[in-house]
C-alpha atoms as a PDB file:
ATOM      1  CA  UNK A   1     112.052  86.606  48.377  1.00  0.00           C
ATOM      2  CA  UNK A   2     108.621  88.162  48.964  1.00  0.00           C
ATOM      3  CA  UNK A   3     108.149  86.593  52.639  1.00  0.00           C
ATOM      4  CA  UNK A   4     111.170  88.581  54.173  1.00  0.00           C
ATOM      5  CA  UNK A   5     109.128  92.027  53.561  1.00  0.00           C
ATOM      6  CA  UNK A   6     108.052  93.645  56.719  1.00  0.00           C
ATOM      7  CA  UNK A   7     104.519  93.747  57.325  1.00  0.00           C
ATOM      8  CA  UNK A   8     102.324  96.229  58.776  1.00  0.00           C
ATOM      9  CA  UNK A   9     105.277  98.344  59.938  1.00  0.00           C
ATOM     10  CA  UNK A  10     104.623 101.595  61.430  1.00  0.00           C
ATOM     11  CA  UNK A  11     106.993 104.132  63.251  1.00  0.00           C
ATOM     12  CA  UNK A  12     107.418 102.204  66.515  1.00  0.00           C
ATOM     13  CA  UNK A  13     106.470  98.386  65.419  1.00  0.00           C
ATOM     14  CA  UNK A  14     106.573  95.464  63.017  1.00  0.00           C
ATOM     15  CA  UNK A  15     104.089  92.407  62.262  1.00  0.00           C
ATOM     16  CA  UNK A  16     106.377  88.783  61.770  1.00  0.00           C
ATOM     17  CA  UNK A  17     104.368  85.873  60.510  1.00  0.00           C
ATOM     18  CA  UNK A  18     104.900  82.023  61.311  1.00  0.00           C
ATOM     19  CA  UNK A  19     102.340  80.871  59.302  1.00  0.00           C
ATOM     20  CA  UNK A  20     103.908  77.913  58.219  1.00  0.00           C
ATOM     21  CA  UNK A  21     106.816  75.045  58.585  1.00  0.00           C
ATOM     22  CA  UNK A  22     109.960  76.041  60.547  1.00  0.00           C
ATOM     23  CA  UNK A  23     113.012  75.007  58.427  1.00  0.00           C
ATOM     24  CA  UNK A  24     116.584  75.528  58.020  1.00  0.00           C
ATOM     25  CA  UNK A  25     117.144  76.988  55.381  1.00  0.00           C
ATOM     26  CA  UNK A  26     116.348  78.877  51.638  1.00  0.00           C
ATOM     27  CA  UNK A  27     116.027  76.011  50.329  1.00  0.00           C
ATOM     28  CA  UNK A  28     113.689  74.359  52.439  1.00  0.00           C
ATOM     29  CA  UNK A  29     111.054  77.033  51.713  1.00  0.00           C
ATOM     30  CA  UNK A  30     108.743  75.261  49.816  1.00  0.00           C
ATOM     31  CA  UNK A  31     106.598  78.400  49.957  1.00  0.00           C
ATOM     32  CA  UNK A  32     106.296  81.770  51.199  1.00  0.00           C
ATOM     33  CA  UNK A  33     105.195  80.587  54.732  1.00  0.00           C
ATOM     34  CA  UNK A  34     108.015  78.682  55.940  1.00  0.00           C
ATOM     35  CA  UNK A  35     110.438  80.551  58.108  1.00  0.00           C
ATOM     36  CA  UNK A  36     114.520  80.409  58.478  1.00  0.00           C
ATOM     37  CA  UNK A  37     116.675  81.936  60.646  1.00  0.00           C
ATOM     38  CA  UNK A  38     118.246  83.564  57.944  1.00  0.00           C
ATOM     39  CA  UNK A  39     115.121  85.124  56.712  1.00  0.00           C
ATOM     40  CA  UNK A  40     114.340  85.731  60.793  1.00  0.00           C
ATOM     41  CA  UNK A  41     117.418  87.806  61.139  1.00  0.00           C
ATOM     42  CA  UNK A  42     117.280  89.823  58.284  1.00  0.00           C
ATOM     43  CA  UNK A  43     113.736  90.619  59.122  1.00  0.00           C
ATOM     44  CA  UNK A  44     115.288  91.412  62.987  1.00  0.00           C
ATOM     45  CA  UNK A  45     117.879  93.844  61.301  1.00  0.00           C
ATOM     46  CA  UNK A  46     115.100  95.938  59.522  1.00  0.00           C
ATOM     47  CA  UNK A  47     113.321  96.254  62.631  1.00  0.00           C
ATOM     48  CA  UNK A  48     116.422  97.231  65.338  1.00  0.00           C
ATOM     49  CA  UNK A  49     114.464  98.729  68.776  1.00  0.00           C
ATOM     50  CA  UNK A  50     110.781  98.069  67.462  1.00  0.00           C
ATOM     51  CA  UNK A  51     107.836  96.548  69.460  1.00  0.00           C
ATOM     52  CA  UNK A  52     106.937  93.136  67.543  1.00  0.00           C
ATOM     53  CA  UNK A  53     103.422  91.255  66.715  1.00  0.00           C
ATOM     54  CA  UNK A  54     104.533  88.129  66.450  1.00  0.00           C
ATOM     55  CA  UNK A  55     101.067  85.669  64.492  1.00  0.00           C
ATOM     56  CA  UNK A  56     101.861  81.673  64.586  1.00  0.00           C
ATOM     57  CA  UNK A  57     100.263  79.146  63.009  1.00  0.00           C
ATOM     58  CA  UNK A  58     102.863  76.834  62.560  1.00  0.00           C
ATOM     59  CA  UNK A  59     102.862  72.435  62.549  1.00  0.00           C
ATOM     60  CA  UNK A  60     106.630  73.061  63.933  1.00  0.00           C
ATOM     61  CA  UNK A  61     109.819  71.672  61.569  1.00  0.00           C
ATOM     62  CA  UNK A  62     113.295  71.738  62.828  1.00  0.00           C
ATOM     63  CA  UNK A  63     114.552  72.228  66.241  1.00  0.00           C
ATOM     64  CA  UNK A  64     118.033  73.925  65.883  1.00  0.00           C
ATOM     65  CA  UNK A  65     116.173  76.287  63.363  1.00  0.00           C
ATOM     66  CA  UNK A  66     113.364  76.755  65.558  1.00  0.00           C
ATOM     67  CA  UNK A  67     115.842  77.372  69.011  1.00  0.00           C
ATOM     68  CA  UNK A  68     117.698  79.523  66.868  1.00  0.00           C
ATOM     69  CA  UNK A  69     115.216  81.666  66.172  1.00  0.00           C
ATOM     70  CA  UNK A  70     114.183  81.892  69.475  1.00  0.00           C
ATOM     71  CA  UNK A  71     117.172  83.085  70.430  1.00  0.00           C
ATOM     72  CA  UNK A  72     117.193  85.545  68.200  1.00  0.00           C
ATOM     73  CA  UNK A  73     113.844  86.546  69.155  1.00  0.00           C
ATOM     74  CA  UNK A  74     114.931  86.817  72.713  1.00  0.00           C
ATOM     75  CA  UNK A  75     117.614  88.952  72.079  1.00  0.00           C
ATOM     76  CA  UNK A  76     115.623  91.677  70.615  1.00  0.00           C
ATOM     77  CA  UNK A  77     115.253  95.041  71.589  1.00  0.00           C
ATOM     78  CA  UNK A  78     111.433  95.811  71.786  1.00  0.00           C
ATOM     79  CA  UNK A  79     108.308  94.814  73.936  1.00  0.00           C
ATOM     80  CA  UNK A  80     107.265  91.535  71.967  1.00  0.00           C
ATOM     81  CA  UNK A  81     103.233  90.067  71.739  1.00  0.00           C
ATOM     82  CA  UNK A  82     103.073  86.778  70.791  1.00  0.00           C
ATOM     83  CA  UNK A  83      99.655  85.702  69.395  1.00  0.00           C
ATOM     84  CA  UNK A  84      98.906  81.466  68.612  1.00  0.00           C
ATOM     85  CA  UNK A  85      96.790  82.265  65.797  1.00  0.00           C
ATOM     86  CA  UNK A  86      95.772  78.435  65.118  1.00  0.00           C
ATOM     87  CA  UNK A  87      98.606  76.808  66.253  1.00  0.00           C
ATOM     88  CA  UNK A  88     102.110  76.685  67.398  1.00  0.00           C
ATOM     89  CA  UNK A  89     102.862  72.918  67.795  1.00  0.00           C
ATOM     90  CA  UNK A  90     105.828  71.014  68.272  1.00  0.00           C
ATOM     91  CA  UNK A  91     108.986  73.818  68.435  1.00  0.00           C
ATOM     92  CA  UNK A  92     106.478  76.513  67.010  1.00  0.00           C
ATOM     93  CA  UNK A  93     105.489  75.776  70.589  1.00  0.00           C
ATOM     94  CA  UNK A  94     108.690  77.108  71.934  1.00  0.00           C
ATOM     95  CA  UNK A  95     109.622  80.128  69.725  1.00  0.00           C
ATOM     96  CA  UNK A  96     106.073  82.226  70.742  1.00  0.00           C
ATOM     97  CA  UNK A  97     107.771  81.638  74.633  1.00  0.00           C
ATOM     98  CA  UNK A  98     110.691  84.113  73.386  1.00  0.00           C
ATOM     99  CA  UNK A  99     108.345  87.185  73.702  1.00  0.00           C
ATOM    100  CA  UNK A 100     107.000  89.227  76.753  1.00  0.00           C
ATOM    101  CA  UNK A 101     103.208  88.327  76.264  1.00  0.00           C
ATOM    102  CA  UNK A 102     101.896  85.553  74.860  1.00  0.00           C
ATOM    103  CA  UNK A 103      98.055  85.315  73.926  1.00  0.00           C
ATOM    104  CA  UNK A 104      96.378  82.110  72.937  1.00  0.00           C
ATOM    105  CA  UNK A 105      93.053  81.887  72.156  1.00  0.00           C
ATOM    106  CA  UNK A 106      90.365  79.705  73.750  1.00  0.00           C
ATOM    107  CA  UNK A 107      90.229  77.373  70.417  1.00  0.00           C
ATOM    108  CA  UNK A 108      93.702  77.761  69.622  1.00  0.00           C
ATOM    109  CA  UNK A 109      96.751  75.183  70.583  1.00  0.00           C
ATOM    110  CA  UNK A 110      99.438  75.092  71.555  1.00  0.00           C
ATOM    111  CA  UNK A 111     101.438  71.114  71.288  1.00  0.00           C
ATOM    112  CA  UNK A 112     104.190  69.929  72.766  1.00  0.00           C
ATOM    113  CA  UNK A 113     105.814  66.470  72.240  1.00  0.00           C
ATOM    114  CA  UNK A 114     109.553  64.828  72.669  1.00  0.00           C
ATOM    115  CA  UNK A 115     111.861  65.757  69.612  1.00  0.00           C
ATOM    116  CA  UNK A 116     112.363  63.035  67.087  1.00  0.00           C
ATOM    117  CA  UNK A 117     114.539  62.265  64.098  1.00  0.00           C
ATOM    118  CA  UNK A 118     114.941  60.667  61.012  1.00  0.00           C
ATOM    119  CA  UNK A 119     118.456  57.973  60.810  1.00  0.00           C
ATOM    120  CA  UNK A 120     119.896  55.199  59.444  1.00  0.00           C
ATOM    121  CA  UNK A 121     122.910  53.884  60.904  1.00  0.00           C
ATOM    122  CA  UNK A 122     124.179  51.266  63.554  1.00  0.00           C
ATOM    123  CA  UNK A 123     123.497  50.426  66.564  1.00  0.00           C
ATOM    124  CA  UNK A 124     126.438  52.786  68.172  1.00  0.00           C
ATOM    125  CA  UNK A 125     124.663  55.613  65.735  1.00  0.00           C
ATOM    126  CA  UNK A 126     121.355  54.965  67.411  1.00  0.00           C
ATOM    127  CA  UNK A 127     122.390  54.958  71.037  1.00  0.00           C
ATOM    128  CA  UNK A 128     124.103  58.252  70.106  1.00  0.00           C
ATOM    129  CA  UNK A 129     120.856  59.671  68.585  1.00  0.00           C
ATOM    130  CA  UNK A 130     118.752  59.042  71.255  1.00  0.00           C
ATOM    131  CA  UNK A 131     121.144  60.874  73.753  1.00  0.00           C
ATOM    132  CA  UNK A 132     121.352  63.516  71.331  1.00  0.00           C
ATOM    133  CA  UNK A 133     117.306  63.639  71.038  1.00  0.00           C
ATOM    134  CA  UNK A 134     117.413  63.630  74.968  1.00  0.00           C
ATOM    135  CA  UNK A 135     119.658  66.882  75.164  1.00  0.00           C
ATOM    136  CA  UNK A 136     117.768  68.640  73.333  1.00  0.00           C
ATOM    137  CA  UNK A 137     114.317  68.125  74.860  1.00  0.00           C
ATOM    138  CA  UNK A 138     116.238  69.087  77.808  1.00  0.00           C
ATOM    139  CA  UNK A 139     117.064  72.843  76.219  1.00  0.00           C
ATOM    140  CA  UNK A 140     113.614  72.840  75.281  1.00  0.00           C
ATOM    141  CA  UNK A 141     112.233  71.629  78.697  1.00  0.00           C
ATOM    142  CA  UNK A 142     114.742  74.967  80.217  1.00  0.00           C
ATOM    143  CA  UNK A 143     112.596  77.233  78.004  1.00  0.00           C
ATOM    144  CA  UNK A 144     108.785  75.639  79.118  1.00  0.00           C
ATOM    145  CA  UNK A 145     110.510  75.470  82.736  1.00  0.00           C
ATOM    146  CA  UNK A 146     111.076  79.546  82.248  1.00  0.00           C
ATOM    147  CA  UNK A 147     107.789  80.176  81.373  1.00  0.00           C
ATOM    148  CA  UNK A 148     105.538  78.204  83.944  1.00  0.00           C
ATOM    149  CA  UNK A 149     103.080  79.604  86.432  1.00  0.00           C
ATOM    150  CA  UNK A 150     103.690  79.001  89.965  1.00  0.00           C
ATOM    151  CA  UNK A 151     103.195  75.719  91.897  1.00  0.00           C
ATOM    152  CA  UNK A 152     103.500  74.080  88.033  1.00  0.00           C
ATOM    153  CA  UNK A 153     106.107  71.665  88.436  1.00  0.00           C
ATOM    154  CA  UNK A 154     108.250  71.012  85.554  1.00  0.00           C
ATOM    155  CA  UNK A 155     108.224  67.407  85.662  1.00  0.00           C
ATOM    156  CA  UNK A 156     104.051  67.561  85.466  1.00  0.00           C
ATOM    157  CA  UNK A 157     104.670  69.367  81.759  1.00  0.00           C
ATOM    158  CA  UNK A 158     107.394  66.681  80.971  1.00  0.00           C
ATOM    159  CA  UNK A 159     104.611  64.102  81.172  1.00  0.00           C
ATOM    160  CA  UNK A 160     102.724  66.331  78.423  1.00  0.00           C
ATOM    161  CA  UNK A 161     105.528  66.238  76.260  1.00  0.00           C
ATOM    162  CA  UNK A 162     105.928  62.426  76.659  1.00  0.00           C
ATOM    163  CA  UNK A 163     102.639  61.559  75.417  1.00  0.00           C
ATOM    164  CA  UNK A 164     102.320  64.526  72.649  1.00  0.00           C
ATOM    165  CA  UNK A 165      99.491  66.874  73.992  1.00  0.00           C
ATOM    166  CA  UNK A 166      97.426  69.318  72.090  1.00  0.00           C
ATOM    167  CA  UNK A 167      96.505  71.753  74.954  1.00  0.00           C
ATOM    168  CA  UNK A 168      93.829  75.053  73.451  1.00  0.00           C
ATOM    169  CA  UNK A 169      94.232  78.598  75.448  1.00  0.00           C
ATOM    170  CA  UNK A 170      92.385  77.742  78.222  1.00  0.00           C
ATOM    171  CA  UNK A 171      94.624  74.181  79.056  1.00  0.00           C
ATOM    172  CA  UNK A 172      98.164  76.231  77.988  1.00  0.00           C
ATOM    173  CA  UNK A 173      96.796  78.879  80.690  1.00  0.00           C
ATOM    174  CA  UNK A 174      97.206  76.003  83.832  1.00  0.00           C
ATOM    175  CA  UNK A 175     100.855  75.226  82.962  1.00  0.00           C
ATOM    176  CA  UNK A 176     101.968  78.397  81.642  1.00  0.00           C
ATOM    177  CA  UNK A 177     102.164  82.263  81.766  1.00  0.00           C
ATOM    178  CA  UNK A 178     100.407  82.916  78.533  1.00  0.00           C
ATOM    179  CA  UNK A 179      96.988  84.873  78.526  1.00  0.00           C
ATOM    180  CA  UNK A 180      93.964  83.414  77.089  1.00  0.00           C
ATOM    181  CA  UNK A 181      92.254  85.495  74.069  1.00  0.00           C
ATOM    182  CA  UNK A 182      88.970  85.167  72.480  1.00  0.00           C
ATOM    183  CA  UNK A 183      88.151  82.479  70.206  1.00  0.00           C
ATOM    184  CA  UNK A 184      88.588  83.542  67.180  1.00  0.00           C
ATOM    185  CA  UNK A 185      88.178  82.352  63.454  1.00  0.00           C
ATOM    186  CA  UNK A 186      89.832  79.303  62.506  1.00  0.00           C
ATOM    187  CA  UNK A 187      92.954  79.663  60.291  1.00  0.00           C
ATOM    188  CA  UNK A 188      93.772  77.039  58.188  1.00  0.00           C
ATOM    189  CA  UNK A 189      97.083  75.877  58.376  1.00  0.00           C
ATOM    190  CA  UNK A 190      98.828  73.834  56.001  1.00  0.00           C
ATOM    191  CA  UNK A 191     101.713  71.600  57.369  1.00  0.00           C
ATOM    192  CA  UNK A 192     103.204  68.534  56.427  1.00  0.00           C
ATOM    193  CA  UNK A 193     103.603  67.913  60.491  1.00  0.00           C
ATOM    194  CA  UNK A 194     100.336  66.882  61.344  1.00  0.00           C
ATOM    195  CA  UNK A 195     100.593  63.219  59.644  1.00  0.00           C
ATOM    196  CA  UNK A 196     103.412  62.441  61.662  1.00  0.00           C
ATOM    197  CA  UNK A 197     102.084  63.266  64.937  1.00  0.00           C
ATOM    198  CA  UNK A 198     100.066  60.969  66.666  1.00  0.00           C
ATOM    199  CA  UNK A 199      97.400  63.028  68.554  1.00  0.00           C
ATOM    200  CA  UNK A 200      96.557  65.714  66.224  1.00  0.00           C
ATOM    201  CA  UNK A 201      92.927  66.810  66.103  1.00  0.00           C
ATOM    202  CA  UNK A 202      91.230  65.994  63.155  1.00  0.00           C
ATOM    203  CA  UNK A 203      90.262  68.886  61.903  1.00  0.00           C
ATOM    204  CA  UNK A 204      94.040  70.177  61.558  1.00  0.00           C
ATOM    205  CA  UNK A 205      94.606  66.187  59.454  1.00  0.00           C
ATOM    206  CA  UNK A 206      91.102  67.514  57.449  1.00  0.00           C
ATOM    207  CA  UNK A 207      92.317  71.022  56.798  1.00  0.00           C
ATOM    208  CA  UNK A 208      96.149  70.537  55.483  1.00  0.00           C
ATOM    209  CA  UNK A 209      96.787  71.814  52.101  1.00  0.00           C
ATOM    210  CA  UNK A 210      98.919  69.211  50.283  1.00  0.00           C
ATOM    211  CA  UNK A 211     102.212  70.801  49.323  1.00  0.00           C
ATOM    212  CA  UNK A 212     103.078  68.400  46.289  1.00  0.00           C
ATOM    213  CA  UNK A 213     102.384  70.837  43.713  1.00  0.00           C
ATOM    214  CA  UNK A 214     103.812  73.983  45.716  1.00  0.00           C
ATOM    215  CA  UNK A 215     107.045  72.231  46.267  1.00  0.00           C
ATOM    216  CA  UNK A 216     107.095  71.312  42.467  1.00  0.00           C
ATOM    217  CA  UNK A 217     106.766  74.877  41.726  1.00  0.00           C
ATOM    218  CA  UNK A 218     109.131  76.008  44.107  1.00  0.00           C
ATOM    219  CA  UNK A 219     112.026  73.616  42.986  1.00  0.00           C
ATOM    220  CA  UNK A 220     111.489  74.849  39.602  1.00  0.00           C
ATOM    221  CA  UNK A 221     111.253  78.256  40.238  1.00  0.00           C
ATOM    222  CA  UNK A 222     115.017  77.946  42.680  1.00  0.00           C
ATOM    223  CA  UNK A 223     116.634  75.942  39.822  1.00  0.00           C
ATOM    224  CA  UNK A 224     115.319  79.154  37.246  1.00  0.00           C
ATOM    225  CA  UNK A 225     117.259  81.218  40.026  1.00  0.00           C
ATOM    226  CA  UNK A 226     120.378  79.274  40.509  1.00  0.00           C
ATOM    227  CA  UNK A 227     120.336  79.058  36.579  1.00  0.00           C
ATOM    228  CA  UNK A 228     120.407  82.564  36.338  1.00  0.00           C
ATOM    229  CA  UNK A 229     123.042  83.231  39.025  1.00  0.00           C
ATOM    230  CA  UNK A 230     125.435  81.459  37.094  1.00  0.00           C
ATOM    231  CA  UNK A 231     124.403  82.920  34.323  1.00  0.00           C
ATOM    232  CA  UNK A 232     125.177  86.497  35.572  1.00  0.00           C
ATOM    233  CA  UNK A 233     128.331  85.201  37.030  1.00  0.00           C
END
């Protein structure tokens, strides 16, 4: 598990990466760039009391993963930067709002959009999934609502999120308290995200790195390890 070293660490802080899809688990990691919690809170244990530089690029992935780590994230002791790298879209949007500073380039982005899900079911199944969805764009409308600059009203973001915006540094700056950096170089950033949403710019469709083969290789490679866990036990 390469990803879960600590990077950059010196005596007083630690560099954590989100340069890639937010999911819930091991095995969801198709590569070294998608984050857990699991993998978030070991990385939080090694790093007890530290400052944090905290670098997303993310197309976003699963909610309860992504609040999760938020949490956690909020819970730590140490002064916390937040830097939007690229791009922290859909609840990559919501876990760089966990630290004390948040910097977003001029030709960065940040997105925000309503949650949505995958189901099959009935109609009773349906109903209950779209009051589910609607709860928890409400705990993710508390966190935006924490994090706005005054005379922003809440409800004048919620009309963002209902029609998916892409918003760069200098947009995210008019709703909320984050700081606007230079533009920097554009970082790629490979997510399987950006076909499903319906705005996303072009150049983030143009630039995605398909992950067929990498999650070919990576199913292999966790079968090889499961293999030879069983093995050893």
């Amino acid at each position: 598990m390469k990803w879960l070293k600590i990077k950059n660490q010196t005596e007083n802080s630690a560099d954590l990466y989100f340069y890639g899809d937010i999911v819930s688990s091991w095995w969801g990691a198709w590569d070294d760039t998608d984050q857990y919690p699991e993998s978030i809170r070991n990385f939080l244990d090694g790093v007890k009391g530290m400052d944090l530089n905290i670098y997303i690029n993310s197309g976003g992935g699963s909610v309860f993963a992504g609040l999760a780590i938020y949490n956690m994230l909020k819970r730590h002791d140490g002064y916390k930067t937040a830097y939007i790298d690229g791009v922290g879209a859909s609840i990559s949007s919501v876990i760089p709002f966990a630290a004390d500073k948040v910097i977003i380039p001029s030709n960065a982005f940040l997105m925000v959009h309503k949650p949505w899900a995958g189901l099959a079911g009935n109609a009773f199944d349906l109903r209950k999934m779209a009051d589910d969805l609607d709860a928890i764009e409400e705990g993710i409308m508390k966190v935006y609502e924490a994090n706005l600059i005054d005379g922003v009203d809440i409800e004048t973001v919620r009309q963002l999120v209902q029609k998916e915006t892409w918003l760069n540094g200098t947009e995210a700056a008019q709703y909320f308290r984050v700081e606007v950096g230079e533009e920097n170089k554009a970082v790629a950033c490979a997510s399987d995200y950006f076909k499903e949403y319906k705005n996303t710019p072009i150049n983030f469709k143009s630039s995605k790195t398909p992950k067929e083969k990498i999650q070919s290789d990576a199913t292999i490679n966790k079968i090889k390890a499961l293999e030879l866990e069983l093995a050893i036990i």
